[in-house]
PDB file of N, CA and C in Angstrom:
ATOM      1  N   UNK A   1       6.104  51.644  77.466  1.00  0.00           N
ATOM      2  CA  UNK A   1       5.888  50.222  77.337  1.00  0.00           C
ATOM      3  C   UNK A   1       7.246  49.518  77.355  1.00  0.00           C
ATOM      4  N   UNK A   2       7.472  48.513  78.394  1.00  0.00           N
ATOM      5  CA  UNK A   2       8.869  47.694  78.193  1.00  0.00           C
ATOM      6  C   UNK A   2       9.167  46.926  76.855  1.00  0.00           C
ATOM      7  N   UNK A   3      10.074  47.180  76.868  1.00  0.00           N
ATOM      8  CA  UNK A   3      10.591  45.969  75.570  1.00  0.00           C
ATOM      9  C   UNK A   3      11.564  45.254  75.934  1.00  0.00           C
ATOM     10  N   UNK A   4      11.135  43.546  75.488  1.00  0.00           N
ATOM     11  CA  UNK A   4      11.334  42.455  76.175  1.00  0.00           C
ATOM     12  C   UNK A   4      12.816  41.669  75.043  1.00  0.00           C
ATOM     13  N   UNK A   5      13.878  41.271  75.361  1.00  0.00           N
ATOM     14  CA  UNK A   5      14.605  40.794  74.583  1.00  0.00           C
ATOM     15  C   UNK A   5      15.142  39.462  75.646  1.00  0.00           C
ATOM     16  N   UNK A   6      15.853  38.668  74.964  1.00  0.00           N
ATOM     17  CA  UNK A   6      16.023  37.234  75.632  1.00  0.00           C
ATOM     18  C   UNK A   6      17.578  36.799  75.180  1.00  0.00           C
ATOM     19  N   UNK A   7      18.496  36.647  76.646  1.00  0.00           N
ATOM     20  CA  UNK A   7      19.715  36.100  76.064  1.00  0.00           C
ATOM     21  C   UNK A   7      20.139  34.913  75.727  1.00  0.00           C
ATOM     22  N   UNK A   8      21.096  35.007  75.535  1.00  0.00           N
ATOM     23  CA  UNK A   8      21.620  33.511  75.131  1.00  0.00           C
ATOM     24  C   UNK A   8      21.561  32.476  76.503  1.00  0.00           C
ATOM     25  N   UNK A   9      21.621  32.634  77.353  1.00  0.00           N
ATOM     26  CA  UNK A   9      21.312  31.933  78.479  1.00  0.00           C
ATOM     27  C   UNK A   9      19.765  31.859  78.917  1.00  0.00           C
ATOM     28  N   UNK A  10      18.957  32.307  77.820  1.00  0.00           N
ATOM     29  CA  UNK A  10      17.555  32.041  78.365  1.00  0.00           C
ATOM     30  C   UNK A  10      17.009  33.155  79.306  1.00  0.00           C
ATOM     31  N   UNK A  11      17.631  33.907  79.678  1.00  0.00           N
ATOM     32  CA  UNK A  11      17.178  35.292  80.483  1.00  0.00           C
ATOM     33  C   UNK A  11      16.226  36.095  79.754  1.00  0.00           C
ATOM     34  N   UNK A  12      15.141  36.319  79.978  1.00  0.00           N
ATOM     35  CA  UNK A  12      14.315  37.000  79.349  1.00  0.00           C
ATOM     36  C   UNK A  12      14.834  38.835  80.091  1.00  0.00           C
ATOM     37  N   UNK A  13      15.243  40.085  79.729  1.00  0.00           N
ATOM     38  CA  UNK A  13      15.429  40.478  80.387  1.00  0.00           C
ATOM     39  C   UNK A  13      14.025  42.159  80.035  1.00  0.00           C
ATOM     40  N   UNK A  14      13.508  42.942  80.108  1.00  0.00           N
ATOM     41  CA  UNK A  14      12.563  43.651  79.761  1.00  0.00           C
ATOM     42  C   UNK A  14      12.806  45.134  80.301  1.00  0.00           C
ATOM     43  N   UNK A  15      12.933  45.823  79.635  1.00  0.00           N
ATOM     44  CA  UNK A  15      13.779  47.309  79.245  1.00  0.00           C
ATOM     45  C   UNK A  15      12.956  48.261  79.403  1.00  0.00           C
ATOM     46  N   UNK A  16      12.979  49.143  80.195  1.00  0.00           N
ATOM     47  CA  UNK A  16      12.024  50.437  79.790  1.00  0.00           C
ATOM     48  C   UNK A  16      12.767  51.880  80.195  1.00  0.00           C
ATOM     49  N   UNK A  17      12.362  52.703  79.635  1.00  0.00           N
ATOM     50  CA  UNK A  17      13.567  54.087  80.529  1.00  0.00           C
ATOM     51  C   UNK A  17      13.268  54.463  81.496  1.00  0.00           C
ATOM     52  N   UNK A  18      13.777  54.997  82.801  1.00  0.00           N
ATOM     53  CA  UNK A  18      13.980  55.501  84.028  1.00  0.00           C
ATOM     54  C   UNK A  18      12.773  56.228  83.894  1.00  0.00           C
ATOM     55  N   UNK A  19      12.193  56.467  84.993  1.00  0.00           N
ATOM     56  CA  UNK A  19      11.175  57.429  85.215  1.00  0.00           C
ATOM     57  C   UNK A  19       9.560  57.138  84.505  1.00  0.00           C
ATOM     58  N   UNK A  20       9.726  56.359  83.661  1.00  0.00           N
ATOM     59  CA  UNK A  20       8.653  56.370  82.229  1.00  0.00           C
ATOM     60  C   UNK A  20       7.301  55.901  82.839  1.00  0.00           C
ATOM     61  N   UNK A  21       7.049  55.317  83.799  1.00  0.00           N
ATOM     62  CA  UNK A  21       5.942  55.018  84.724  1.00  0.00           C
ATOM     63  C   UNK A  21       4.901  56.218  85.980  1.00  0.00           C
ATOM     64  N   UNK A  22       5.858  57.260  86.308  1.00  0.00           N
ATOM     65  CA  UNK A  22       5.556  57.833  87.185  1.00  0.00           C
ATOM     66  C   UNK A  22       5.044  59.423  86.535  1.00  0.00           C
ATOM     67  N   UNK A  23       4.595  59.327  84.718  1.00  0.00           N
ATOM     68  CA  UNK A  23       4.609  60.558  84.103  1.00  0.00           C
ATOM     69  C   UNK A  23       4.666  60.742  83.518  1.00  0.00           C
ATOM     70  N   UNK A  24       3.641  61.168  82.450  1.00  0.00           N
ATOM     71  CA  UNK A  24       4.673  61.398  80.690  1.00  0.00           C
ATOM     72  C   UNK A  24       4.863  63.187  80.691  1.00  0.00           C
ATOM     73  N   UNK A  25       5.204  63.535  81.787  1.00  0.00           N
ATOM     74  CA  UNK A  25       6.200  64.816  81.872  1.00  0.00           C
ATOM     75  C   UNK A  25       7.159  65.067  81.095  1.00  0.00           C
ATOM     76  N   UNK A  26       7.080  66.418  80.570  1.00  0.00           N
ATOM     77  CA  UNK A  26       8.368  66.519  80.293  1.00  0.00           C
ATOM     78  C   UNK A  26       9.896  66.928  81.468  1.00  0.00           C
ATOM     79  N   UNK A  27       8.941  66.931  82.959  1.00  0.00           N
ATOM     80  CA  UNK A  27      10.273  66.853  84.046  1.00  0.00           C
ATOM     81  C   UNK A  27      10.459  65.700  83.750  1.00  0.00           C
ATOM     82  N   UNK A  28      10.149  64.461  83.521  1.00  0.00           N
ATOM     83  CA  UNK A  28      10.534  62.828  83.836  1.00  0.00           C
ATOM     84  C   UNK A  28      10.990  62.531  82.733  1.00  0.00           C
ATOM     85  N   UNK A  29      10.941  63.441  81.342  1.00  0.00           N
ATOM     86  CA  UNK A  29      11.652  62.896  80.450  1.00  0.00           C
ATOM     87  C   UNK A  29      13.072  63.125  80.681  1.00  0.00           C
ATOM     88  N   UNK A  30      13.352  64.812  81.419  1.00  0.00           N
ATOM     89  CA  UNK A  30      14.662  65.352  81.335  1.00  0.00           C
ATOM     90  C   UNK A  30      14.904  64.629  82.511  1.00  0.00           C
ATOM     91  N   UNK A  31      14.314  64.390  83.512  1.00  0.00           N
ATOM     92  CA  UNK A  31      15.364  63.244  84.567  1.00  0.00           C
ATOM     93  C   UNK A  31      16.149  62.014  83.919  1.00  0.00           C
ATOM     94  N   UNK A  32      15.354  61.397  82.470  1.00  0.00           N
ATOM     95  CA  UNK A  32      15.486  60.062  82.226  1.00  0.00           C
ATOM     96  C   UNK A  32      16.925  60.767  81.805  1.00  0.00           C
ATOM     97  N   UNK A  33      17.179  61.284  81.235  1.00  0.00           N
ATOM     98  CA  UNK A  33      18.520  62.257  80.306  1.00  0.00           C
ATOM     99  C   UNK A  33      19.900  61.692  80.906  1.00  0.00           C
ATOM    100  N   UNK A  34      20.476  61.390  80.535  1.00  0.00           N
ATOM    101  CA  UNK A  34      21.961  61.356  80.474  1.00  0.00           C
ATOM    102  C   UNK A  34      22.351  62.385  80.906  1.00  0.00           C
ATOM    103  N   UNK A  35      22.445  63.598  80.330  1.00  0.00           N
ATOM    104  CA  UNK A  35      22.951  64.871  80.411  1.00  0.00           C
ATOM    105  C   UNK A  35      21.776  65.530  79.607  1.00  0.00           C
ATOM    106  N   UNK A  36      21.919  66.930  80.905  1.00  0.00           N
ATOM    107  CA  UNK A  36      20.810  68.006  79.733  1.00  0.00           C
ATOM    108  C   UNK A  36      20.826  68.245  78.181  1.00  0.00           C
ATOM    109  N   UNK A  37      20.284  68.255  77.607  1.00  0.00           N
ATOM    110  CA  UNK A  37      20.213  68.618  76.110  1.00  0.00           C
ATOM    111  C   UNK A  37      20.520  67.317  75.252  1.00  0.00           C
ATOM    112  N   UNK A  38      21.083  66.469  75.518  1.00  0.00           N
ATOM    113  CA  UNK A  38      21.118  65.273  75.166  1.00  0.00           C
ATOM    114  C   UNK A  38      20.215  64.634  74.973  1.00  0.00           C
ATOM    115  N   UNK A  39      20.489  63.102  73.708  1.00  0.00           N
ATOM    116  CA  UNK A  39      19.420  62.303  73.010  1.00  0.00           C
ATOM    117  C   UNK A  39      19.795  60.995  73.808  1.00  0.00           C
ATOM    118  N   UNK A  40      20.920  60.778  74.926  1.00  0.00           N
ATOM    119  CA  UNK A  40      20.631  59.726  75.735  1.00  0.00           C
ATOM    120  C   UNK A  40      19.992  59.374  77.169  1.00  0.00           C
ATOM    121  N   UNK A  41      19.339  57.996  77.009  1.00  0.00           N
ATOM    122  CA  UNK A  41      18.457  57.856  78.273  1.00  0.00           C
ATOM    123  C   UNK A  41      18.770  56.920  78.873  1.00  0.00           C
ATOM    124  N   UNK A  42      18.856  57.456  80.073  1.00  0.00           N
ATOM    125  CA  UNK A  42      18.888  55.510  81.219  1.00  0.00           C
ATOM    126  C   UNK A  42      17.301  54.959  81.229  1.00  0.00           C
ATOM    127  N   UNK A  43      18.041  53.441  81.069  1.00  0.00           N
ATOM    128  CA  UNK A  43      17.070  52.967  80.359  1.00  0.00           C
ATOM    129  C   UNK A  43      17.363  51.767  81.418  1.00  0.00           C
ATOM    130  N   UNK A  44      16.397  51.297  82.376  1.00  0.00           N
ATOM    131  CA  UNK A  44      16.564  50.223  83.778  1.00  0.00           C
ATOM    132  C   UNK A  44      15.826  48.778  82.648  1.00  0.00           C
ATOM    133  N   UNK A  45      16.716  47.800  82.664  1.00  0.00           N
ATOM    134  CA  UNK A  45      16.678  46.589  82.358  1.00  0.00           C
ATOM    135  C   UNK A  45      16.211  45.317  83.544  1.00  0.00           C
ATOM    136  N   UNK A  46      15.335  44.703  83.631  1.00  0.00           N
ATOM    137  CA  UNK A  46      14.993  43.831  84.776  1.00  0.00           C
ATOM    138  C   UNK A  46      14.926  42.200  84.114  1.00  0.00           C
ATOM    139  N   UNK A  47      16.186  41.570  84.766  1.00  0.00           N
ATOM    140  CA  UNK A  47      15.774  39.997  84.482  1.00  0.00           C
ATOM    141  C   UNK A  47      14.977  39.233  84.882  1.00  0.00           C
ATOM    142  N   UNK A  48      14.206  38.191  83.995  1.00  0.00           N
ATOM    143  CA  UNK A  48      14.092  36.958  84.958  1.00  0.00           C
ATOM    144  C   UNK A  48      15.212  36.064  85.424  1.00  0.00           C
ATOM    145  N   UNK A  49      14.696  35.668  86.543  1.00  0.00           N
ATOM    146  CA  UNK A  49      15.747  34.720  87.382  1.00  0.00           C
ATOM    147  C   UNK A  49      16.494  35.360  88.532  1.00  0.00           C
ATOM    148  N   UNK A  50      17.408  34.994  88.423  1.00  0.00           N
ATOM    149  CA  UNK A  50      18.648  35.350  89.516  1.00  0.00           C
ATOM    150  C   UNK A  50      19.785  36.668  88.666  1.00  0.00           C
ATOM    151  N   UNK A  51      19.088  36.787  87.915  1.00  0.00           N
ATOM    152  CA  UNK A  51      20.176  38.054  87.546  1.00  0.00           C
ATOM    153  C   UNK A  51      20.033  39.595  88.049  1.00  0.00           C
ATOM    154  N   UNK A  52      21.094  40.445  88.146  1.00  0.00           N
ATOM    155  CA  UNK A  52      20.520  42.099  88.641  1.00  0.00           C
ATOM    156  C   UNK A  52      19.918  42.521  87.707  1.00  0.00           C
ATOM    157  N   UNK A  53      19.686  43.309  87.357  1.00  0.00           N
ATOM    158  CA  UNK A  53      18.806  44.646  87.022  1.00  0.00           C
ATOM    159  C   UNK A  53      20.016  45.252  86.539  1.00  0.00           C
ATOM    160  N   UNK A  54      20.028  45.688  85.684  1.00  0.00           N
ATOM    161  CA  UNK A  54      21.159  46.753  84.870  1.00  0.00           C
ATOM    162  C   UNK A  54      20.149  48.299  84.619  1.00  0.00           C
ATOM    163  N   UNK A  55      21.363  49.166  84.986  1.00  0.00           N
ATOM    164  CA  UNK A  55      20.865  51.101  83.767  1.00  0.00           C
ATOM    165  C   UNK A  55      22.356  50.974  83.076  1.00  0.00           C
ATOM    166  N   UNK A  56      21.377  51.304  81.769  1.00  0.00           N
ATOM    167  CA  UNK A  56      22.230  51.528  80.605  1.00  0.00           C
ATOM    168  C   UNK A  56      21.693  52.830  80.078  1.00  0.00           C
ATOM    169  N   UNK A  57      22.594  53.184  79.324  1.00  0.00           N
ATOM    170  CA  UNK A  57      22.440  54.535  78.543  1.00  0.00           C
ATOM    171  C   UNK A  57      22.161  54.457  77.427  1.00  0.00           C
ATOM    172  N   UNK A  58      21.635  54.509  76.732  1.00  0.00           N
ATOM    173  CA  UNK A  58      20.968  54.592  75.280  1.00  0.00           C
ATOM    174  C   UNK A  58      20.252  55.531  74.884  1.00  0.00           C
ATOM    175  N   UNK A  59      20.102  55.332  73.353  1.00  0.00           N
ATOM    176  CA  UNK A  59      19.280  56.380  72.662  1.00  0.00           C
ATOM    177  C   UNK A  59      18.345  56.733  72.368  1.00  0.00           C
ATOM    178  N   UNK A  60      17.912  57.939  72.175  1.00  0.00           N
ATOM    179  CA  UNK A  60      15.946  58.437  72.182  1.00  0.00           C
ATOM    180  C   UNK A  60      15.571  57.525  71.406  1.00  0.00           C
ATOM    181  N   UNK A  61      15.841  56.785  70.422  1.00  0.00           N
ATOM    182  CA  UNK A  61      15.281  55.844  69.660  1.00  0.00           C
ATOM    183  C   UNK A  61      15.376  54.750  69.853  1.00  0.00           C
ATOM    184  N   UNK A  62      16.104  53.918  70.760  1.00  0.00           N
ATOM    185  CA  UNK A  62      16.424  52.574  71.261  1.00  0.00           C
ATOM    186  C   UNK A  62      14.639  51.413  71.662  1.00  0.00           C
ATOM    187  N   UNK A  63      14.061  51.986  71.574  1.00  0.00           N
ATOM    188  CA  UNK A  63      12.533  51.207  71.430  1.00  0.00           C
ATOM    189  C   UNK A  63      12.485  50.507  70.154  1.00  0.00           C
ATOM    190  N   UNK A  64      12.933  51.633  68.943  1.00  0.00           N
ATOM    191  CA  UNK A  64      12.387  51.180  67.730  1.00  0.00           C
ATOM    192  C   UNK A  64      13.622  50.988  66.674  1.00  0.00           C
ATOM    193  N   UNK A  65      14.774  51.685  67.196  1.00  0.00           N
ATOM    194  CA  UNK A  65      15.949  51.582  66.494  1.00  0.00           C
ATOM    195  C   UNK A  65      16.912  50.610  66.945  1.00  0.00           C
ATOM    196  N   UNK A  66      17.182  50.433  68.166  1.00  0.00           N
ATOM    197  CA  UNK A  66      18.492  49.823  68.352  1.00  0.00           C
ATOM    198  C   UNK A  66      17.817  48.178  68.260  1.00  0.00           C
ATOM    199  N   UNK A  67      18.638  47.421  67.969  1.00  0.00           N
ATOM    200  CA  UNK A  67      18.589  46.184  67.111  1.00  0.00           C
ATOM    201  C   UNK A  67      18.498  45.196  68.678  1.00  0.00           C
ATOM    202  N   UNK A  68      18.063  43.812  69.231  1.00  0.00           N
ATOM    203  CA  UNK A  68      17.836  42.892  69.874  1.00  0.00           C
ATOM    204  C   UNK A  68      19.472  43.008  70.434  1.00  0.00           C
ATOM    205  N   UNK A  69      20.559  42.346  69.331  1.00  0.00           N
ATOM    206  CA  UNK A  69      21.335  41.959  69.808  1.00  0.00           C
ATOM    207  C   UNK A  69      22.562  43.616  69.531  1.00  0.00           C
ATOM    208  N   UNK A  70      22.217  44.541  69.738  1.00  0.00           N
ATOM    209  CA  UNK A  70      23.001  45.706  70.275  1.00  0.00           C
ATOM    210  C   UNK A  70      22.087  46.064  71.596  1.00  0.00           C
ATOM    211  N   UNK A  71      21.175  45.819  72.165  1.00  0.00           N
ATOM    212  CA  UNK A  71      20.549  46.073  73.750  1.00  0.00           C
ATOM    213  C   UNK A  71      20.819  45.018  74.527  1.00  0.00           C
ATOM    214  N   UNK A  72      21.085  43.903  73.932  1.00  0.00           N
ATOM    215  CA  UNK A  72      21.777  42.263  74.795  1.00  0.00           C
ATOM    216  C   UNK A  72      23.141  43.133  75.062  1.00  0.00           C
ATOM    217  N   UNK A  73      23.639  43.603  73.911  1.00  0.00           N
ATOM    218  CA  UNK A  73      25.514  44.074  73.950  1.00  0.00           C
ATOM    219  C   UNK A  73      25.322  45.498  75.196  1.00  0.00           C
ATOM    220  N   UNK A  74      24.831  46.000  75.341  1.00  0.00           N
ATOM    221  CA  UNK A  74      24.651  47.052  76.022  1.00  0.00           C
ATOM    222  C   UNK A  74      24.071  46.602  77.741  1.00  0.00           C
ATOM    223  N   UNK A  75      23.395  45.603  77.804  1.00  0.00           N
ATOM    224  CA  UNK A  75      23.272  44.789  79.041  1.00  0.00           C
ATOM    225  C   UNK A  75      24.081  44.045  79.298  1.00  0.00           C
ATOM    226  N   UNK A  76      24.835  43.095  78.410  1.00  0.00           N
ATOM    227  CA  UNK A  76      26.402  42.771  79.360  1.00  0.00           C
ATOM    228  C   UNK A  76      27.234  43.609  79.080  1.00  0.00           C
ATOM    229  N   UNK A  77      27.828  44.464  78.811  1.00  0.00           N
ATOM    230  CA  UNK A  77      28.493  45.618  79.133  1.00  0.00           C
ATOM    231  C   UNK A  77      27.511  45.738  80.622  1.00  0.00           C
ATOM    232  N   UNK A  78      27.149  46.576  80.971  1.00  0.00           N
ATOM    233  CA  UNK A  78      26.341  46.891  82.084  1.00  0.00           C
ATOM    234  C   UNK A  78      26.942  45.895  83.085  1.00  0.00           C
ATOM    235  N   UNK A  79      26.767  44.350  82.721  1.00  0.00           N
ATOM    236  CA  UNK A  79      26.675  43.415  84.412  1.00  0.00           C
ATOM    237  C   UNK A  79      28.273  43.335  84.505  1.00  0.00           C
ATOM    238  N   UNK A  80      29.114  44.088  83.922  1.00  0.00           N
ATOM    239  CA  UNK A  80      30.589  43.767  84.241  1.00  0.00           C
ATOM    240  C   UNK A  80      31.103  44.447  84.868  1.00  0.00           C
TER     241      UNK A  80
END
């Protein structure tokens, strides 16, 4: 399920991890992976408007753990 956060410029932008649509595999989990054995995931960000699309790397818990404004900080990092 995406999770939806909104920047300071009004960008609604909506987050989900790589692969997470095509499977609840465990091949599509280890594709989402950073690196094998690892707890990080690319995680594809999609704006509204005129902005790109960011992958960021984050953590197996970033749905329910990482905070609004540390996934805003992790998407501009990304558009730079």
């Amino acid at each position: 399920m995406p999770r939806e956060v909104r920047d300071a410029d009004g960008t609604a932008w909506s987050c989900v991890q790589a692969y997470a649509g095509l499977s609840s595999s465990p091949e599509k989990e280890d594709a989402a992976r950073v690196d094998p054995g690892s707890d990080r995931f690319h995680v594809v960000c999609t704006p509204t408007g005129g902005a790109q699309s960011v992958r960021v790397e984050l953590p197996g818990d970033w749905e329910d753990a990482l905070s609004d404004e540390a996934l805003l900080k992790e998407i501009e990092q990304a558009r730079k």
